[in-house]
N, C-alpha and C. Protein backbone atom coordinates (compact mmCIF):
# COMPACT_ATOMS: atom_id res chain seq x y z
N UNK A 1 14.39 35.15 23.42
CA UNK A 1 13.04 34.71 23.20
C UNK A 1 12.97 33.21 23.45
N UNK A 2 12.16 32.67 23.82
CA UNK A 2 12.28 31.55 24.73
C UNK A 2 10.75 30.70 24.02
N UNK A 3 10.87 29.49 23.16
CA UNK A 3 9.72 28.43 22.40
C UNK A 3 9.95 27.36 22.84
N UNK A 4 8.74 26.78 22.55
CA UNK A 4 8.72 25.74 22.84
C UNK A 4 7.63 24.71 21.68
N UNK A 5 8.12 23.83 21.29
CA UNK A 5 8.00 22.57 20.34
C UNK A 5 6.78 21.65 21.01
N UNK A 6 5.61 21.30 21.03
CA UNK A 6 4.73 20.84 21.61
C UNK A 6 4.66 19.42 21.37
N UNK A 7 5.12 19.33 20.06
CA UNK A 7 4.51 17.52 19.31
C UNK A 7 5.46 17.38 18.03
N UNK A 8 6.97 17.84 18.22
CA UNK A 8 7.30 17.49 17.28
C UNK A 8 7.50 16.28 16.86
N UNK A 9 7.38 15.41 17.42
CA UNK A 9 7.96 13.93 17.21
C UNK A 9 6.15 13.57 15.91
N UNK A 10 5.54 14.45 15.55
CA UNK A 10 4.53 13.78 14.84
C UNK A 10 4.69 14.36 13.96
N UNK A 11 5.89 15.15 13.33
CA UNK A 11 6.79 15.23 12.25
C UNK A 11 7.57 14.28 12.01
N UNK A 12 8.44 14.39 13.11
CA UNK A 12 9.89 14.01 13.10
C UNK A 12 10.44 12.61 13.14
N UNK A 13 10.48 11.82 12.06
CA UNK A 13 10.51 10.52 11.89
C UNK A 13 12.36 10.17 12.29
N UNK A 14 13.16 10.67 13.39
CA UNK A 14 14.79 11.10 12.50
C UNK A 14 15.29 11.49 11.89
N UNK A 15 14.52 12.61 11.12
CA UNK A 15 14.94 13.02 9.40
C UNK A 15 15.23 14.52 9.93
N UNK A 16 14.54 15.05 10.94
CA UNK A 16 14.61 16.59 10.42
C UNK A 16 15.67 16.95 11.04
N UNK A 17 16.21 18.49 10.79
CA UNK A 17 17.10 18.95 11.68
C UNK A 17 16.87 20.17 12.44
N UNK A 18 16.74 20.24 13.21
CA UNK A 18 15.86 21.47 14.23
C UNK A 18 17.43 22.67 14.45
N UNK A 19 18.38 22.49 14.00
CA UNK A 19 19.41 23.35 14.08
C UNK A 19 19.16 25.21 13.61
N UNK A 20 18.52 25.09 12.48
CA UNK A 20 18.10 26.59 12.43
C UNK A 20 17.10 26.91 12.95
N UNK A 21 15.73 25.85 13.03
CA UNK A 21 14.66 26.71 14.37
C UNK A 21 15.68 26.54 15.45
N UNK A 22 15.77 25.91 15.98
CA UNK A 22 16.77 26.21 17.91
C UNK A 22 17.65 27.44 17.10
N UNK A 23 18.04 28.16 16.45
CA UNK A 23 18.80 29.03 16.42
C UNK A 23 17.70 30.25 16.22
N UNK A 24 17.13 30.26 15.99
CA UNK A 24 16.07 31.39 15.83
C UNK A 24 15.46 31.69 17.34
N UNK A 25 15.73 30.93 17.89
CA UNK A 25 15.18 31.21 19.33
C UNK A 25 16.48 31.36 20.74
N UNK A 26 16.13 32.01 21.29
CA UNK A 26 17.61 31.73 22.75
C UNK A 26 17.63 30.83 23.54
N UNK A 27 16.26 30.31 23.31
CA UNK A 27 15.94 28.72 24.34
C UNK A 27 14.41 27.97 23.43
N UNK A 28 14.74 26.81 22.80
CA UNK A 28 14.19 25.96 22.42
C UNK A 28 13.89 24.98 22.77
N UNK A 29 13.02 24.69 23.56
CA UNK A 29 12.25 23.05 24.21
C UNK A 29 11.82 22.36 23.42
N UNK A 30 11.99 21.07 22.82
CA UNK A 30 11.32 20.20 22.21
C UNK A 30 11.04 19.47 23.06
N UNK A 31 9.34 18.95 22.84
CA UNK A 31 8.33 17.81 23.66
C UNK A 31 7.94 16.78 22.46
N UNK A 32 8.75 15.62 22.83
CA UNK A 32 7.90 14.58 21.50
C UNK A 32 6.37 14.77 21.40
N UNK A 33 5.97 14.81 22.37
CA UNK A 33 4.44 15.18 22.84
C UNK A 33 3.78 15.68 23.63
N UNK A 34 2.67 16.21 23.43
CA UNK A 34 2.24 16.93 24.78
C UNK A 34 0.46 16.57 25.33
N UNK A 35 0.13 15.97 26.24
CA UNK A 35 -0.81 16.01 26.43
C UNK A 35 -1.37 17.20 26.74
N UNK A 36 -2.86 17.11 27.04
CA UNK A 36 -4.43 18.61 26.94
C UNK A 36 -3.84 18.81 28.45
N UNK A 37 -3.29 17.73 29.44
CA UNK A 37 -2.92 18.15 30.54
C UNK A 37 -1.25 19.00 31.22
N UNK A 38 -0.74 18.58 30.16
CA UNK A 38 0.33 19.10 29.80
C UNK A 38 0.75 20.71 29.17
N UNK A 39 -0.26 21.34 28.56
CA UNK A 39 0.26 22.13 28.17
C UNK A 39 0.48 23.36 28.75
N UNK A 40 -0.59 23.78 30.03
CA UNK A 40 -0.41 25.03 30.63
C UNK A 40 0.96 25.10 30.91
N UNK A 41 1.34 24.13 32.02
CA UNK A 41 2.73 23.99 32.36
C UNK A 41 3.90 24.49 31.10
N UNK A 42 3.34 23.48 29.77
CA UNK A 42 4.60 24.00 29.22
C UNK A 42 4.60 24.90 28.23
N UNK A 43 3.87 25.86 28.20
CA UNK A 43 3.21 26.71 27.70
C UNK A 43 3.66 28.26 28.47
N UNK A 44 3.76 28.62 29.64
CA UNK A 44 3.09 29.35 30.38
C UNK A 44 4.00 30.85 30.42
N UNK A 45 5.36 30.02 30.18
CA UNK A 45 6.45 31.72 30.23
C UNK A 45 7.36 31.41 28.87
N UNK A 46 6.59 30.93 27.77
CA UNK A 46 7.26 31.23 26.98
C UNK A 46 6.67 32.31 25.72
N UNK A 47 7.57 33.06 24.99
CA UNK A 47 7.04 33.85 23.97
C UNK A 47 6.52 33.10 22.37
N UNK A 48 6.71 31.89 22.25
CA UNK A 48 6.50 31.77 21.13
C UNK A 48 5.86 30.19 21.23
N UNK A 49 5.01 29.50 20.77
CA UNK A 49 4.45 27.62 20.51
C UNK A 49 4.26 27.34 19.52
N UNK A 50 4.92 26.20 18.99
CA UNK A 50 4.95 25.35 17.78
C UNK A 50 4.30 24.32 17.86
N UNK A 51 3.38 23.94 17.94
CA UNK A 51 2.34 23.06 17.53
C UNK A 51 1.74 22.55 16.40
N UNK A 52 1.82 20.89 15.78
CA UNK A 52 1.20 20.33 15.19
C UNK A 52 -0.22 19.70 15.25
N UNK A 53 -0.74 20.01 16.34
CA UNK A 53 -1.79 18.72 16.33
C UNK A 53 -2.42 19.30 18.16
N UNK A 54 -1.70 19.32 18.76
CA UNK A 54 -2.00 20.04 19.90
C UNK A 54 -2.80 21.16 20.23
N UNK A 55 -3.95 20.82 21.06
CA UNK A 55 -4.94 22.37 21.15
C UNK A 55 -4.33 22.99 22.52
N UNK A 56 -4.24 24.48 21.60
CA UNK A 56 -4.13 25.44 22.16
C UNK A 56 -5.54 26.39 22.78
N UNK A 57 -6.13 26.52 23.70
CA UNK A 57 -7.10 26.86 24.14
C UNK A 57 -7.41 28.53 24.41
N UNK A 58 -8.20 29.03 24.68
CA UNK A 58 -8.44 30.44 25.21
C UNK A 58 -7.59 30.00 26.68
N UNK A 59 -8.71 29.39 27.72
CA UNK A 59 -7.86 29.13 28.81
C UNK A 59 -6.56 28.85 29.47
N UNK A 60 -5.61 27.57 28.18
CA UNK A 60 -4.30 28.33 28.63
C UNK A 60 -4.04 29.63 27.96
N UNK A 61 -3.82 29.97 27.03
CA UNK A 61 -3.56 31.11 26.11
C UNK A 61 -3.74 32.44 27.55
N UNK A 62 -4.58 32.41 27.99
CA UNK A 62 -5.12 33.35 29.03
C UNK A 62 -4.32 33.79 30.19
N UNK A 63 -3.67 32.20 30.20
CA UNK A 63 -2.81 32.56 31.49
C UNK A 63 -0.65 32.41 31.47
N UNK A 64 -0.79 32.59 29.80
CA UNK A 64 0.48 33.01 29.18
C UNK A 64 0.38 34.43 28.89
N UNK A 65 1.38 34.94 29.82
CA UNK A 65 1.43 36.54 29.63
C UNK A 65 2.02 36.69 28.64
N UNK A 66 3.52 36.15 28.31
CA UNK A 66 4.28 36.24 27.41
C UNK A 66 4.59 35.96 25.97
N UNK A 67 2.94 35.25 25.65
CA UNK A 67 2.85 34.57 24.49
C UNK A 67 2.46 35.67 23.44
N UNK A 68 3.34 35.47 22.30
CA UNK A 68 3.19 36.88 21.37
C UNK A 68 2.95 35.90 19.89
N UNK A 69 3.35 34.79 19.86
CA UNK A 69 3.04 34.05 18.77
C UNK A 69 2.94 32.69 18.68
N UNK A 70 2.06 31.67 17.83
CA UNK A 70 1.68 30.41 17.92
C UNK A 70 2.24 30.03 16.25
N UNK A 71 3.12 29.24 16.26
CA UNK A 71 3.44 28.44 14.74
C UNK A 71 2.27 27.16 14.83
N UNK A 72 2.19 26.97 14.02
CA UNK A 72 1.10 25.64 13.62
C UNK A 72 2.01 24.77 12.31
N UNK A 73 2.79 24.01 12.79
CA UNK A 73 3.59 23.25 11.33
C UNK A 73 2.73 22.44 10.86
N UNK A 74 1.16 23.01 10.23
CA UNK A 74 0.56 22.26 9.38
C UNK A 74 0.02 23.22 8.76
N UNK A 75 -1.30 23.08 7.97
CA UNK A 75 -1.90 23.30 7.21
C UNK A 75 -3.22 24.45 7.95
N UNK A 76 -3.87 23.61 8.90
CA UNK A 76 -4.80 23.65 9.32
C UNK A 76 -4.87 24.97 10.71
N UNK A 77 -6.06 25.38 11.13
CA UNK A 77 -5.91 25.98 12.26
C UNK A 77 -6.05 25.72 13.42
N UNK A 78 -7.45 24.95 13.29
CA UNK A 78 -8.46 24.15 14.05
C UNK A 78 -8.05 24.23 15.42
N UNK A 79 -7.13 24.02 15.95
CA UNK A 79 -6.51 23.56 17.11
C UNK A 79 -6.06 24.75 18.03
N UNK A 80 -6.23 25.90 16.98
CA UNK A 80 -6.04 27.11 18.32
C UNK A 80 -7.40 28.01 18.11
N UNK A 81 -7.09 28.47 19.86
CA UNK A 81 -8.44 29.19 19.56
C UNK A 81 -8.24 30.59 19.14
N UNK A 82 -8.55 30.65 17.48
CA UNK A 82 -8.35 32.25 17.03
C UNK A 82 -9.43 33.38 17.24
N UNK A 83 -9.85 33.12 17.84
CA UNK A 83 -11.09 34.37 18.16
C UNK A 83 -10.07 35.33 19.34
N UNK A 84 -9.70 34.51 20.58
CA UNK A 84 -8.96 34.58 21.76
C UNK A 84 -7.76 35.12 21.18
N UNK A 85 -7.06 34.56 20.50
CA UNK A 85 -5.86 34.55 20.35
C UNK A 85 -5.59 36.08 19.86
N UNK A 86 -6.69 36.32 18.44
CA UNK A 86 -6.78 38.01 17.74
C UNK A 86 -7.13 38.70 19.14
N UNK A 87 -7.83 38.53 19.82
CA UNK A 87 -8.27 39.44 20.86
C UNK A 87 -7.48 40.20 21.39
N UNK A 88 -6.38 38.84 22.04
CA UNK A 88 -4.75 39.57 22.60
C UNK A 88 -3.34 39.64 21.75
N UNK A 89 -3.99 40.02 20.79
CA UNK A 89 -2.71 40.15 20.10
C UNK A 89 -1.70 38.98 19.75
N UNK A 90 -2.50 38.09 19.64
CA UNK A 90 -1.35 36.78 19.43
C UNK A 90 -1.43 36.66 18.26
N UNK A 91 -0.22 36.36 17.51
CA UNK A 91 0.03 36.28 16.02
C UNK A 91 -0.31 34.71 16.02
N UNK A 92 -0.79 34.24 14.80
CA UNK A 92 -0.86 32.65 14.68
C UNK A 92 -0.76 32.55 13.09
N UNK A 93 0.03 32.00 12.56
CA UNK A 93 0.59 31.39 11.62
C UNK A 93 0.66 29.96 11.11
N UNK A 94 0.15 29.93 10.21
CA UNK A 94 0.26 28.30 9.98
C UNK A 94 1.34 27.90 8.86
N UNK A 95 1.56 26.39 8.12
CA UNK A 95 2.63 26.31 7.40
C UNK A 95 1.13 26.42 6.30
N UNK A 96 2.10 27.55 4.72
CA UNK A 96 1.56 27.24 3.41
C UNK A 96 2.25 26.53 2.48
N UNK A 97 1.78 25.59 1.46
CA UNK A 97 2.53 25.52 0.35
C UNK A 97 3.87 24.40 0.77
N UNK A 98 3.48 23.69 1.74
CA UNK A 98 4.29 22.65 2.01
C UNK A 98 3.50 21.11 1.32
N UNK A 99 4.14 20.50 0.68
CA UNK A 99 4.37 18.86 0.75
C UNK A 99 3.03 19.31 -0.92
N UNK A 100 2.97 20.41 -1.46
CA UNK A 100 2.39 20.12 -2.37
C UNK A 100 2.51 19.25 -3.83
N UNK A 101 3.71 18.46 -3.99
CA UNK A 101 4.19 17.68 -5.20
C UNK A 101 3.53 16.55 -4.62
N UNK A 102 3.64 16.54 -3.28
CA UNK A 102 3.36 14.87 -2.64
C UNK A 102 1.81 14.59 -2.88
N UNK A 103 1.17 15.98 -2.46
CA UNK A 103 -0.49 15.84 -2.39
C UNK A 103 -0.59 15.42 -3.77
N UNK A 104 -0.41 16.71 -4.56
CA UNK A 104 -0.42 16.17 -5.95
C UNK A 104 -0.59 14.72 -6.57
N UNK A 105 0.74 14.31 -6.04
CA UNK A 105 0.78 12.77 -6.53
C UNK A 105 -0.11 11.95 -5.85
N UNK A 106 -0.49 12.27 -4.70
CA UNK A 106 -1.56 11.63 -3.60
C UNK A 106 -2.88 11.65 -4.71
N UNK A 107 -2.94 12.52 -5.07
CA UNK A 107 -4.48 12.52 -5.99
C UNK A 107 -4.05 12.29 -6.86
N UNK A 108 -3.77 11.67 -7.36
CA UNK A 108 -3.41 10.93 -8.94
C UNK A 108 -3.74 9.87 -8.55
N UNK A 109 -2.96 9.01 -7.62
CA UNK A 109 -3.17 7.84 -6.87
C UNK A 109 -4.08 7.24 -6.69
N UNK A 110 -4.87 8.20 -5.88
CA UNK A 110 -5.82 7.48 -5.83
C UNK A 110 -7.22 7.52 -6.74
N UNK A 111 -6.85 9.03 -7.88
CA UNK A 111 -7.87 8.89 -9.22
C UNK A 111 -7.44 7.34 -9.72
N UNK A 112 -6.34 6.69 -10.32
CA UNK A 112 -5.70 5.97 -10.81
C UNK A 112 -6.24 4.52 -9.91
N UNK A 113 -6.44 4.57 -8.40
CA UNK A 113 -6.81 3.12 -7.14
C UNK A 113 -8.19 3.40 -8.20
N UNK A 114 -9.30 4.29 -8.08
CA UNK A 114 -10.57 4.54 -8.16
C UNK A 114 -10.80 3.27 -9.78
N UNK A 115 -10.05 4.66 -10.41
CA UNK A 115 -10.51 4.15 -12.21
C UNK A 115 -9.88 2.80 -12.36
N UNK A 116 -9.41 2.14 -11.44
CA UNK A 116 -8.65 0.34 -11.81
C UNK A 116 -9.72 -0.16 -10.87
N UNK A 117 -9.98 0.00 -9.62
CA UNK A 117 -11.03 -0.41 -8.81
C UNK A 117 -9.72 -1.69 -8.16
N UNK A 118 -8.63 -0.56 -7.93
CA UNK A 118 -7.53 -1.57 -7.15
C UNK A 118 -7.86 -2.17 -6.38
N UNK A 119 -8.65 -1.08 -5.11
CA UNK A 119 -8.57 -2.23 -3.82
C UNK A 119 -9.95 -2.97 -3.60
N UNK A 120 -10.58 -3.28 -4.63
CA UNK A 120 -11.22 -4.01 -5.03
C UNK A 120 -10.52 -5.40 -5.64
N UNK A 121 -9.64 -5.32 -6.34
CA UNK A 121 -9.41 -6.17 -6.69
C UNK A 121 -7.95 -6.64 -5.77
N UNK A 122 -7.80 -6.26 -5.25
CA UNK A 122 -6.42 -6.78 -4.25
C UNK A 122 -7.07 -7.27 -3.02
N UNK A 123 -8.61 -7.01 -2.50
CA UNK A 123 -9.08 -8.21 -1.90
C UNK A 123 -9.82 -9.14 -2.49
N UNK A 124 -9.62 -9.12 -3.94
CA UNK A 124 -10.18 -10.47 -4.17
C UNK A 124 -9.10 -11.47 -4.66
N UNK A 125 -7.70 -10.68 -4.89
CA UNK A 125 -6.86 -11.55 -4.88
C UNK A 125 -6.32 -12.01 -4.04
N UNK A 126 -6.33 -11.24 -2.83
CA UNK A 126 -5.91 -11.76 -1.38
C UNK A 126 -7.28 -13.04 -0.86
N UNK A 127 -8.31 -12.97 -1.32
CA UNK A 127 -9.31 -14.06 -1.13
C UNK A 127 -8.94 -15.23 -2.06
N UNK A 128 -8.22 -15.25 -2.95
CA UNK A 128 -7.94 -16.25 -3.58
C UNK A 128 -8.89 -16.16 -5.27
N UNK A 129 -9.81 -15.10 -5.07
CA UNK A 129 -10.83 -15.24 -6.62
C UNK A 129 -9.77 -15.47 -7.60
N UNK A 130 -9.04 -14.96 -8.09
CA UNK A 130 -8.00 -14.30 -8.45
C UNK A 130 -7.61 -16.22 -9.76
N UNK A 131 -7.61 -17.16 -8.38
CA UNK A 131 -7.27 -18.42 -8.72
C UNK A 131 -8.62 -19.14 -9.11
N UNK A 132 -9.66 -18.70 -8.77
CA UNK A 132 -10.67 -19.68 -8.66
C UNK A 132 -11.78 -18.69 -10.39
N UNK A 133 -11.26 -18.29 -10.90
CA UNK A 133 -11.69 -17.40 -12.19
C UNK A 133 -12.02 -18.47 -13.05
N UNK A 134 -12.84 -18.90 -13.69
CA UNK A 134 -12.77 -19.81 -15.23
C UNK A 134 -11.72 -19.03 -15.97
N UNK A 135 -11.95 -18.08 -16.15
CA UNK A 135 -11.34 -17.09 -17.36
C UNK A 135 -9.99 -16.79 -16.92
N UNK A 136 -8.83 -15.99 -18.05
CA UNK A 136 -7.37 -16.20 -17.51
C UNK A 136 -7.34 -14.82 -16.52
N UNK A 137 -7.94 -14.05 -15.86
CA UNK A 137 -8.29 -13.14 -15.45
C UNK A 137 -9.71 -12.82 -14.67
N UNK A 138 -9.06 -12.08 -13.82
CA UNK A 138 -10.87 -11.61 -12.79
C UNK A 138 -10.87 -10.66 -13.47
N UNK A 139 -12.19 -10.45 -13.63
CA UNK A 139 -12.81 -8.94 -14.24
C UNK A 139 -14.20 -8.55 -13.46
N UNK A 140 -13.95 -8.83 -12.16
CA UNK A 140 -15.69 -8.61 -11.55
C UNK A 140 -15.98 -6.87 -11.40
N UNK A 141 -14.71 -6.22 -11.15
CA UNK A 141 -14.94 -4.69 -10.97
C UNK A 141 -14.46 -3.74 -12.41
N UNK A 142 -15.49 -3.14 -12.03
CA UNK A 142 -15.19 -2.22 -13.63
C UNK A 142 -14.16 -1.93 -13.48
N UNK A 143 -13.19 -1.29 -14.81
CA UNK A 143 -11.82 -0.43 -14.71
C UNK A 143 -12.23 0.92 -15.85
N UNK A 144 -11.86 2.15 -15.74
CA UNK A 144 -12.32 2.64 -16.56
C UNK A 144 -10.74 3.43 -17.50
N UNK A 145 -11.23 3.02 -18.70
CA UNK A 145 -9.67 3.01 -19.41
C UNK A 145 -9.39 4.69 -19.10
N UNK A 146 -8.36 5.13 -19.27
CA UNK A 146 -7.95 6.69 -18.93
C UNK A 146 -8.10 7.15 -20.64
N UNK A 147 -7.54 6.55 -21.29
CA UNK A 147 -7.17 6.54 -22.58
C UNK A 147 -8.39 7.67 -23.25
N UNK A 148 -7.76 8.97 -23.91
CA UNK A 148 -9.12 9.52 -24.43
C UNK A 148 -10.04 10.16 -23.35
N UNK A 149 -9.51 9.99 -21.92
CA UNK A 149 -10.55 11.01 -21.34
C UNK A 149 -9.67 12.31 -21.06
N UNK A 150 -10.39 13.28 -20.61
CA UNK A 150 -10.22 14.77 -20.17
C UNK A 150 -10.19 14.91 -18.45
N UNK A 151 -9.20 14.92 -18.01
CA UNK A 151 -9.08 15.29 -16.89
C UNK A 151 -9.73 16.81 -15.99
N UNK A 152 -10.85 16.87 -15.63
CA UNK A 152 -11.01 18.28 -15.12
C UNK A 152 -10.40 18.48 -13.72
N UNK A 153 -9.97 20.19 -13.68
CA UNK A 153 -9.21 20.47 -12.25
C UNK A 153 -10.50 21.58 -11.63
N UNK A 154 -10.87 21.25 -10.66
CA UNK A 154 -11.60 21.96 -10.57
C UNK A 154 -10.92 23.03 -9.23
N UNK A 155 -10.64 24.50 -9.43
CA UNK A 155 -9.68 25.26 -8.46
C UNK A 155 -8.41 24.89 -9.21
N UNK A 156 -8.19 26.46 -9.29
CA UNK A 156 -6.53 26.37 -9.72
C UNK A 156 -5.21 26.72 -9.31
N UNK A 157 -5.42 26.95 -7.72
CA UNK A 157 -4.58 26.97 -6.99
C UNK A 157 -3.13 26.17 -7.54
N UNK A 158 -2.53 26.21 -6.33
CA UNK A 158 -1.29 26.01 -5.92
C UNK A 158 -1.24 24.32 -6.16
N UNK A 159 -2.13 23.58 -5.62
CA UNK A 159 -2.46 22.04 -5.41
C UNK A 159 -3.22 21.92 -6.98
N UNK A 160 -4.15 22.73 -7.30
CA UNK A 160 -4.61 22.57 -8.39
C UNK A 160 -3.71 22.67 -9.70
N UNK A 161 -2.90 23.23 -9.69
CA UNK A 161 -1.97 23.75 -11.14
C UNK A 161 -0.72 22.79 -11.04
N UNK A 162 -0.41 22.24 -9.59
CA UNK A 162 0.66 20.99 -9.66
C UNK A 162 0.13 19.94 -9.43
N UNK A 163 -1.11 19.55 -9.31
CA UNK A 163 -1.87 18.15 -10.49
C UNK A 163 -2.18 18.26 -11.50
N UNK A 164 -2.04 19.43 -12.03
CA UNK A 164 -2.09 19.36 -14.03
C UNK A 164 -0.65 19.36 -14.14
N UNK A 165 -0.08 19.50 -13.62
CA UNK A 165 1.13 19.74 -14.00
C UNK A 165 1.57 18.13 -14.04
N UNK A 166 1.68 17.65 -13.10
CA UNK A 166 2.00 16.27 -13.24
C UNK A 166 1.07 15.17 -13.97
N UNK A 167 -0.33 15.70 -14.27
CA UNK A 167 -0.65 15.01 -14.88
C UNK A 167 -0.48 14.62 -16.75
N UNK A 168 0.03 16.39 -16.75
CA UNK A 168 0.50 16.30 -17.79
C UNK A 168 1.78 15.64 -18.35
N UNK A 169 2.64 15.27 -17.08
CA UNK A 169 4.01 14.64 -17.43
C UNK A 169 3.51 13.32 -17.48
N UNK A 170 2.70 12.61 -17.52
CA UNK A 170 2.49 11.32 -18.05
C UNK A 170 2.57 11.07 -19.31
């Protein structure tokens, strides 16, 4: 079975190791990238495409006989065309349930930037207010204390139940 890697390099910072996908396959192509002009070509006789970010179209899709399945190493679908794809039998798969501790903490973050009114105040310390205050402190943007409030989750998914979760480890 013969894949091909479209955009891995918009993963792949040096970190990953592609040793068990290339083993799942008998011939594995990795493309750091692929341009909209690029892909029929590298697309066209293989059985399987891994794509991050790269559209996959009806039109090439159309003129890959051999294409039986599309990985998507994200979240999202957007980028292939699934109407086409169900038509001919193309399986398309996306990644679930990846990088959810990170999101998690991603929304804490930035509840936490919001209720300090950080980057509010990190350009006014980068402007210098910071120095030019009468008082021993700027206080021009509200902060709203956390202390005593109720956090609501609204959806209790997967993303939803590991931001209570961490919010509770505070």
């Amino acid at each position: 079975m013969k894949a091909v890697f479209l955009d891995y390099e918009s993963l792949d910072k040096q970190d990953l190791d592609f040793s068990l996908l290339s083993a799942a396959f008998d011939d594995l192509i990795l493309y750091p990238s692929t341009t909209a002009e690029q892909v029929l070509a590298r697309i066209q006789d293989v059985d399987v495409v891994i794509s991050n970010k790269v559209i996959v179209n009806a039109e090439a899709m159309e003129q890959c006989k051999n294409l039986k399945l599309i990985l998507i190493s994200a979240t999202g679908t957007n980028n292939i065309d699934l109407d086409y794809a169900r038509s001919k039998g193309i399986v398309v798969c996306n990644c679930q349930g990846y990088g959810t501790s990170a999101v998690a903490q991603h929304t804490l973050t930035l509840m936490l930037a919001l209720a300090t009114s950080l980057l509010k105040y990190e350009y006014a310390v980068k402007q210098g207010e910071w120095n030019k205050s009468p008082i021993f402190c700027l206080l021009d943007f509200p902060i709203v204390e956390l202390s005593g409030k109720t956090l609501g989750i609204i959806g209790y998914g997967e993303l939803g139940q590991a931001v209570a979760k961490l919010a509770e480890s505070f």
